[in-house]
C-alpha atoms as a PDB file:
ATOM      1  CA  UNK A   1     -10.291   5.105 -11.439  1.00  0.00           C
ATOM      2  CA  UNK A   2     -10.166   1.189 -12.214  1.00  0.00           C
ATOM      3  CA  UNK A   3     -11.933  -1.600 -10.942  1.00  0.00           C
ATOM      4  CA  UNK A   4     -11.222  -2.898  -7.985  1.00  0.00           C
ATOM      5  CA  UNK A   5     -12.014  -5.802  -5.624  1.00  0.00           C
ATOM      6  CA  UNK A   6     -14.107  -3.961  -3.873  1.00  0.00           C
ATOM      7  CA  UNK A   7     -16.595  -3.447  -6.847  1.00  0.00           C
ATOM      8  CA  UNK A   8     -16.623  -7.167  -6.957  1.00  0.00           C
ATOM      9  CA  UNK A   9     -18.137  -7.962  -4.202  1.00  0.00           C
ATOM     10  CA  UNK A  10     -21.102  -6.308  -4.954  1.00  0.00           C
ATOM     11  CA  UNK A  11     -21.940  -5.241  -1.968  1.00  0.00           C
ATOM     12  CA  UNK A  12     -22.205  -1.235  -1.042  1.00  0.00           C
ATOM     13  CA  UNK A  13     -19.159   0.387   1.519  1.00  0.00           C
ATOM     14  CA  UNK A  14     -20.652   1.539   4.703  1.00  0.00           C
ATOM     15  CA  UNK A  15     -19.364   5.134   5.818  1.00  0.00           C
ATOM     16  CA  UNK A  16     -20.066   7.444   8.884  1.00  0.00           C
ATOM     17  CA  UNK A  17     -18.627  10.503  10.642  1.00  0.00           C
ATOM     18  CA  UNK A  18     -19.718  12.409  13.381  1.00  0.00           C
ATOM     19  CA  UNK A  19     -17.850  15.910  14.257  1.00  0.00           C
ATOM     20  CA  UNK A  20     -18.345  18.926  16.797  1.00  0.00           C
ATOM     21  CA  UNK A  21     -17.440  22.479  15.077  1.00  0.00           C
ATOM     22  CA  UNK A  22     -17.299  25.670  16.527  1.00  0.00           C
ATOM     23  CA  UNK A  23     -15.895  29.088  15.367  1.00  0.00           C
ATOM     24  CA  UNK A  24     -15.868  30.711  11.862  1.00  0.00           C
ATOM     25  CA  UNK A  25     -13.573  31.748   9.478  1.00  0.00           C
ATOM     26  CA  UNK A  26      -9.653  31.755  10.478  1.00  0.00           C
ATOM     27  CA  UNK A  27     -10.664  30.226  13.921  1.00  0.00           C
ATOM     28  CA  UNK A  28     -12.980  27.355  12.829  1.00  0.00           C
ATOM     29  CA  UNK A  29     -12.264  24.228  14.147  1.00  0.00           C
ATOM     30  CA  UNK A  30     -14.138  20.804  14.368  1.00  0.00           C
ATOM     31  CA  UNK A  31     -13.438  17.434  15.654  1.00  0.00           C
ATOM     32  CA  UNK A  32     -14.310  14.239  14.118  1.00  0.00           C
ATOM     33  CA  UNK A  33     -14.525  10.596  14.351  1.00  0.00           C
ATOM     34  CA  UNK A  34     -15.661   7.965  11.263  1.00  0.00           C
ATOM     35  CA  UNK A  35     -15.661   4.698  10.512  1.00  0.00           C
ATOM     36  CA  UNK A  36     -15.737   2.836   7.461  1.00  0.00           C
ATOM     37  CA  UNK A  37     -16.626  -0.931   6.105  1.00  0.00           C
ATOM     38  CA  UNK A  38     -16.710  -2.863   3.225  1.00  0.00           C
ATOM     39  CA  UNK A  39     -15.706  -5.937   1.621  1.00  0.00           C
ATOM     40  CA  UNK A  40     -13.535  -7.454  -1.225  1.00  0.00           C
ATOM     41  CA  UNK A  41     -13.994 -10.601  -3.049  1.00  0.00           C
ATOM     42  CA  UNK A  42     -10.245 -11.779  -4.158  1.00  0.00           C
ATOM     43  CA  UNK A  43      -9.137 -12.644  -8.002  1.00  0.00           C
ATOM     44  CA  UNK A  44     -10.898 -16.387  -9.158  1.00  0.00           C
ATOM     45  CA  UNK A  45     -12.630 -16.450  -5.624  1.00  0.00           C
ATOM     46  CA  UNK A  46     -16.156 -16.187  -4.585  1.00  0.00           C
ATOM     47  CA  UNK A  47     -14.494 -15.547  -0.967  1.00  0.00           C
ATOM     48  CA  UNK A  48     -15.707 -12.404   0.478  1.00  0.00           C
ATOM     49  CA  UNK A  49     -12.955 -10.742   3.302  1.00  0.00           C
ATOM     50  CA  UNK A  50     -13.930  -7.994   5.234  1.00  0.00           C
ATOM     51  CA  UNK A  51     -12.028  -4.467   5.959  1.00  0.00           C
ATOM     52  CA  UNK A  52     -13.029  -2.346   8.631  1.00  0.00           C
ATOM     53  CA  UNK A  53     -11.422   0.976   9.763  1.00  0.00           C
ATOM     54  CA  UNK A  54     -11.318   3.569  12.288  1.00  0.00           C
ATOM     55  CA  UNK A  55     -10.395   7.035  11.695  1.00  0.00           C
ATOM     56  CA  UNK A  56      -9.875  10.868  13.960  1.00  0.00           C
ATOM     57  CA  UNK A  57      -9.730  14.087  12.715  1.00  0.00           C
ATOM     58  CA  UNK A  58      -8.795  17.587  13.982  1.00  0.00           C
ATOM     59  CA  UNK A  59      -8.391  20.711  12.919  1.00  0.00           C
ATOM     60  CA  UNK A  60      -7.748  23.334  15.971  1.00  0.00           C
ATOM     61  CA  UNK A  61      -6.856  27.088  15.805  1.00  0.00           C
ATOM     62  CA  UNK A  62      -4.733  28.102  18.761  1.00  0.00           C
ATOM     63  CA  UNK A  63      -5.176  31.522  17.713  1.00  0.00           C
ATOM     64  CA  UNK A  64      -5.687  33.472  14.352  1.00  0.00           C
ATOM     65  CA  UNK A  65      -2.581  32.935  13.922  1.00  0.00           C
ATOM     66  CA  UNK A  66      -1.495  29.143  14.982  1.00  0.00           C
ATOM     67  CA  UNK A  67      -3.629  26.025  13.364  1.00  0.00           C
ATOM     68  CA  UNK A  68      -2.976  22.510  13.975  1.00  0.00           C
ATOM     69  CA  UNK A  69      -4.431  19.802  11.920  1.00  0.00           C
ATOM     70  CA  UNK A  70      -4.456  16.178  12.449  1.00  0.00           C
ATOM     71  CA  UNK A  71      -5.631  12.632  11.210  1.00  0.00           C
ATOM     72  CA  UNK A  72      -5.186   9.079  12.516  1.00  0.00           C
ATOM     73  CA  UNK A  73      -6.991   5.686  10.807  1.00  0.00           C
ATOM     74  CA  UNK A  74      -6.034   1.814  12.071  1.00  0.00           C
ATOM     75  CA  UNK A  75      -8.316  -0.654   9.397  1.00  0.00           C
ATOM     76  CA  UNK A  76      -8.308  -3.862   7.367  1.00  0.00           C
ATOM     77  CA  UNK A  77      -7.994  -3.157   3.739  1.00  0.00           C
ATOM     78  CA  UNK A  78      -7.587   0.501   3.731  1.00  0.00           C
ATOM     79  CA  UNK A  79      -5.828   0.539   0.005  1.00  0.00           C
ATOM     80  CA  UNK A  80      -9.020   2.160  -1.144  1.00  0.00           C
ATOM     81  CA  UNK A  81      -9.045   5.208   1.177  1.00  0.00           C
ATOM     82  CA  UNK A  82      -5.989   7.218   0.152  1.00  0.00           C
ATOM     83  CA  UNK A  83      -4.146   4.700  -1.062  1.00  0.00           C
ATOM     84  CA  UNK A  84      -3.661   3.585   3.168  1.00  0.00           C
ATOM     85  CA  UNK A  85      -1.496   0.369   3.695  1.00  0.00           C
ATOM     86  CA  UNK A  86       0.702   1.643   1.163  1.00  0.00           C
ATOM     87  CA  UNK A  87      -1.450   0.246  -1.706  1.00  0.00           C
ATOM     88  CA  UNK A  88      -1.685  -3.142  -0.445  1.00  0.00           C
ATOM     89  CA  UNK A  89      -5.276  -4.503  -0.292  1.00  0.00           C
ATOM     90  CA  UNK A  90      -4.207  -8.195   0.449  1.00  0.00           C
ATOM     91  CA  UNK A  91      -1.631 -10.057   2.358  1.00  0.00           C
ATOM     92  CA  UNK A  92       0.321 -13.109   1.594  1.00  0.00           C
ATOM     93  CA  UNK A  93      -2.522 -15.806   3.542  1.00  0.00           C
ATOM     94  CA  UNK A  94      -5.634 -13.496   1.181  1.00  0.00           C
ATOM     95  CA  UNK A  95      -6.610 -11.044   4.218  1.00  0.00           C
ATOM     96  CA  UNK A  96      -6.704  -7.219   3.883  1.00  0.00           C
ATOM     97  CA  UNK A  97      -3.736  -5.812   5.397  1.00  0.00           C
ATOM     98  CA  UNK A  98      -4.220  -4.113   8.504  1.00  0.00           C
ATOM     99  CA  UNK A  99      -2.776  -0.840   8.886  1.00  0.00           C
ATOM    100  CA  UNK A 100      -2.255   2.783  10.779  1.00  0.00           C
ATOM    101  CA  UNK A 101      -1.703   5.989   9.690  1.00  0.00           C
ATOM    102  CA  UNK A 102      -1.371   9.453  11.014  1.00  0.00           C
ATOM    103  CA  UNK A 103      -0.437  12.920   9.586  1.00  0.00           C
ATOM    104  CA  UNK A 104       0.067  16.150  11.568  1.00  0.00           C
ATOM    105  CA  UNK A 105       0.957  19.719  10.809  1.00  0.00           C
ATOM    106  CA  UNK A 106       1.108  22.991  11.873  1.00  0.00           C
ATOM    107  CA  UNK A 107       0.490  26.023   9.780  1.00  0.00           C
ATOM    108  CA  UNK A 108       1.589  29.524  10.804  1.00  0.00           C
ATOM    109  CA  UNK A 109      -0.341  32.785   9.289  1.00  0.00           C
ATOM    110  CA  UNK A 110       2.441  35.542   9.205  1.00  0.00           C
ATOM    111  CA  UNK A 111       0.379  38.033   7.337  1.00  0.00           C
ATOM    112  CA  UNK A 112      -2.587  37.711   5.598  1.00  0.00           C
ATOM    113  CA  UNK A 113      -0.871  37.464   2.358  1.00  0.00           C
ATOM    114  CA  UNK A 114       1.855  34.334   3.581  1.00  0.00           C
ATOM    115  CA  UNK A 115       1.226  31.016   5.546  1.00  0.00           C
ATOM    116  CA  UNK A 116       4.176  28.801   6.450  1.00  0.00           C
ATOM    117  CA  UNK A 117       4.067  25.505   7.354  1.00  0.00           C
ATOM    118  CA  UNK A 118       4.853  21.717   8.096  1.00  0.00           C
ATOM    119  CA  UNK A 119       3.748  18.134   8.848  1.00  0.00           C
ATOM    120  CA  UNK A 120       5.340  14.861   9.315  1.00  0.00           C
ATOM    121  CA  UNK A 121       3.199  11.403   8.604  1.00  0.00           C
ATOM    122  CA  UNK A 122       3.166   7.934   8.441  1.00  0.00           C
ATOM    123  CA  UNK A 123       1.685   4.700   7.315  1.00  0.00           C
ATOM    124  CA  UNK A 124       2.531   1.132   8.635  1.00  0.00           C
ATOM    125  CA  UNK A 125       0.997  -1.621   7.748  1.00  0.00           C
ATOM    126  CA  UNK A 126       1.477  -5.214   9.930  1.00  0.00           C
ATOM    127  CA  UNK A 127       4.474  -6.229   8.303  1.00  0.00           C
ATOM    128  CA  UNK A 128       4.202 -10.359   9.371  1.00  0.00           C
ATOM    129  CA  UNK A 129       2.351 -11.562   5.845  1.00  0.00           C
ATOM    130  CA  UNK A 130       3.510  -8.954   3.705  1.00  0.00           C
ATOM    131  CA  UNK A 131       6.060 -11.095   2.050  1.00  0.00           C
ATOM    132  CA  UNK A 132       9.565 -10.445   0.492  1.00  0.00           C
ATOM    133  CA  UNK A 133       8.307  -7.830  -2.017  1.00  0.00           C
ATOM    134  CA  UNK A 134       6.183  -6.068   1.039  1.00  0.00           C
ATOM    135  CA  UNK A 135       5.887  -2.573   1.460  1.00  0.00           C
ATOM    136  CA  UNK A 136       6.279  -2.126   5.591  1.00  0.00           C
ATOM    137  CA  UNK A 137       6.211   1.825   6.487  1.00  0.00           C
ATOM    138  CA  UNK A 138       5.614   5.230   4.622  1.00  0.00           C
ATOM    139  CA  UNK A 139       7.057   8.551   6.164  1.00  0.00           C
ATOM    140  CA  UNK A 140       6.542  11.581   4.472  1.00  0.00           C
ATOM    141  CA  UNK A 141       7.865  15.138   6.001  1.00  0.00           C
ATOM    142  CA  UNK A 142       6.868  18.382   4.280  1.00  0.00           C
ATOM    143  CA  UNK A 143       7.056  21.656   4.341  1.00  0.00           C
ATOM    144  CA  UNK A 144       5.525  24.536   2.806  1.00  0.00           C
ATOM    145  CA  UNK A 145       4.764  28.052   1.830  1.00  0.00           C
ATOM    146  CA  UNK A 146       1.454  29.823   0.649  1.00  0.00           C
ATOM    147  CA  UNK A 147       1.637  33.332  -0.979  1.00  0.00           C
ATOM    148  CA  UNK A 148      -1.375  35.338  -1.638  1.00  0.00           C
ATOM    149  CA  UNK A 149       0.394  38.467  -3.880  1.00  0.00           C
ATOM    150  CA  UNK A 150      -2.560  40.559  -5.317  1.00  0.00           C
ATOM    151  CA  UNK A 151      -6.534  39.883  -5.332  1.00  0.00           C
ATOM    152  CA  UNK A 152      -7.671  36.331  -5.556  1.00  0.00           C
ATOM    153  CA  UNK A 153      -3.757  35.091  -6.906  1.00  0.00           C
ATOM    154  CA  UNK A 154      -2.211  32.545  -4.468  1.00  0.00           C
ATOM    155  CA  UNK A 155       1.463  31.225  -5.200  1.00  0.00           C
ATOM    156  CA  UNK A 156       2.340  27.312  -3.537  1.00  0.00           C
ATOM    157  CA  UNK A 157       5.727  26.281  -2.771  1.00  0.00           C
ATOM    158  CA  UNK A 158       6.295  22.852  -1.294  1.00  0.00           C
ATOM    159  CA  UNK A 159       8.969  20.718  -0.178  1.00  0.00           C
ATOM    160  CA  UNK A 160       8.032  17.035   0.610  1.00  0.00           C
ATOM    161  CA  UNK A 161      10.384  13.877   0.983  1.00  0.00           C
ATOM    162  CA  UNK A 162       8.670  10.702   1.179  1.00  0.00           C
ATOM    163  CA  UNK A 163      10.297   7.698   2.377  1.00  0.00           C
ATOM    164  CA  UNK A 164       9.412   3.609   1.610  1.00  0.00           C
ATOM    165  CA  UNK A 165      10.620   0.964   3.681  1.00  0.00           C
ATOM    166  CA  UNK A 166      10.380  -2.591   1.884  1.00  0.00           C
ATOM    167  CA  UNK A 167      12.264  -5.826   3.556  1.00  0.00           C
ATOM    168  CA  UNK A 168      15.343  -4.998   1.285  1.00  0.00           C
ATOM    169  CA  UNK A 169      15.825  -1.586   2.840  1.00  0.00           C
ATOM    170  CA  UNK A 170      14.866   2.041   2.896  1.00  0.00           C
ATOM    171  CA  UNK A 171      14.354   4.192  -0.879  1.00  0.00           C
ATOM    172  CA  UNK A 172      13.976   8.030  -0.265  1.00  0.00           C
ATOM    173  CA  UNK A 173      11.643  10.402  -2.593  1.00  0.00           C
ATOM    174  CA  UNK A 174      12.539  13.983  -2.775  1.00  0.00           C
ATOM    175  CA  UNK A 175      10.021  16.397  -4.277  1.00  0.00           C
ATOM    176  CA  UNK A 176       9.623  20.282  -5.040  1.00  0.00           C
ATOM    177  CA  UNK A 177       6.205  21.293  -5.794  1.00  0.00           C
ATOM    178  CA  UNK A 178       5.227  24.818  -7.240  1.00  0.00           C
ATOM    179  CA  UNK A 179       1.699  25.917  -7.686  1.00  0.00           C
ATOM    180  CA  UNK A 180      -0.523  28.476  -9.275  1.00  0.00           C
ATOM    181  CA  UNK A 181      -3.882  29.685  -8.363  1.00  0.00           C
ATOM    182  CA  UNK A 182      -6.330  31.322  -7.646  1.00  0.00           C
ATOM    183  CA  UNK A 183      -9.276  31.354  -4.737  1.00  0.00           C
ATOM    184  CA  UNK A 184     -12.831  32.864  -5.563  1.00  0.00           C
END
């Protein structure tokens, strides 16, 4: 969306994920393992640094009725995947942050028509160089409701609170999210 110290470097990322799937429809599931590189060239510096990451995914149906999802990442510089280290690229001696991240949930099919469910996550970056103003762990707990009325309408409902802890203390983020749709 904006330039970004990675574009400066000039120098392409480096992605790859391998993944076993089996199953179809409701009772798909796959496994997966990537990894990532690239590099960053800081502001009025010809310096290149270096970010690497790690990541695991999962998504496993117990039964038609029980999924569990999952992701995990540990990397250097992950503020351009997702926003990871809490959208810190660079720490306070000019070397990508390292951080690790995880998110799980669990989503229940009652009927075809409703899915309930929830997840808890986190993100926390090495706090040592952060500095005074550093951001040093995201939580976010949600959960959430999926109604499928009539033909291809589906209604969201979602409750999420985030949480931010900087070096002053925690701040807390509530949010209600309501959504409108529809699946062809």
């Amino acid at each position: 969306t904006d330039l970004d110290l990675a574009e400066r470097s000039r120098r392409p990322y480096v992605e790859g994920r391998a993944h076993i799937s089996w199953g179809s429809d409701a009772l798909a599931g796959s496994i997966g393992a990537s990894a990532h590189g690239g590099w960053f060239v800081r502001p009025n510096s010809t310096n290149e640094r270096e970010g690497f990451a790690f990541a695991a995914d999962a998504k496993i149906p117990l039964n038609s009725y029980v999924e569990l999802r999952g992701e995990w990442f540990t990397g250097d510089g992950m503020r351009g995947l997702g926003g990871g280290a809490i959208g810190q690229l660079f720490d306070t001696n000019g070397e990508p942050v390292h951080s690790t991240g995880y998110w799980g949930q669990v989503n229940f099919t009652l009927t075809q028509r409703v899915t309930l469910g929830g997840g808890f996550g986190a993100d926390d970056p090495d706090d040592g160089f952060l500095g005074p103003s550093g951001r040093l762990k995201n939580t976010t707990a949600a959960v959430h409701l999926a109604l499928r009325p009539a033909g291809p309408l589906v209604l969201g409902f979602e409750y999420r609170q985030m949480k931010t802890t900087y070096a002053s203390g925690p701040l807390t983020n509530d949010h209600l999210n309501v959504a409108i749709g529809f699946v062809f």
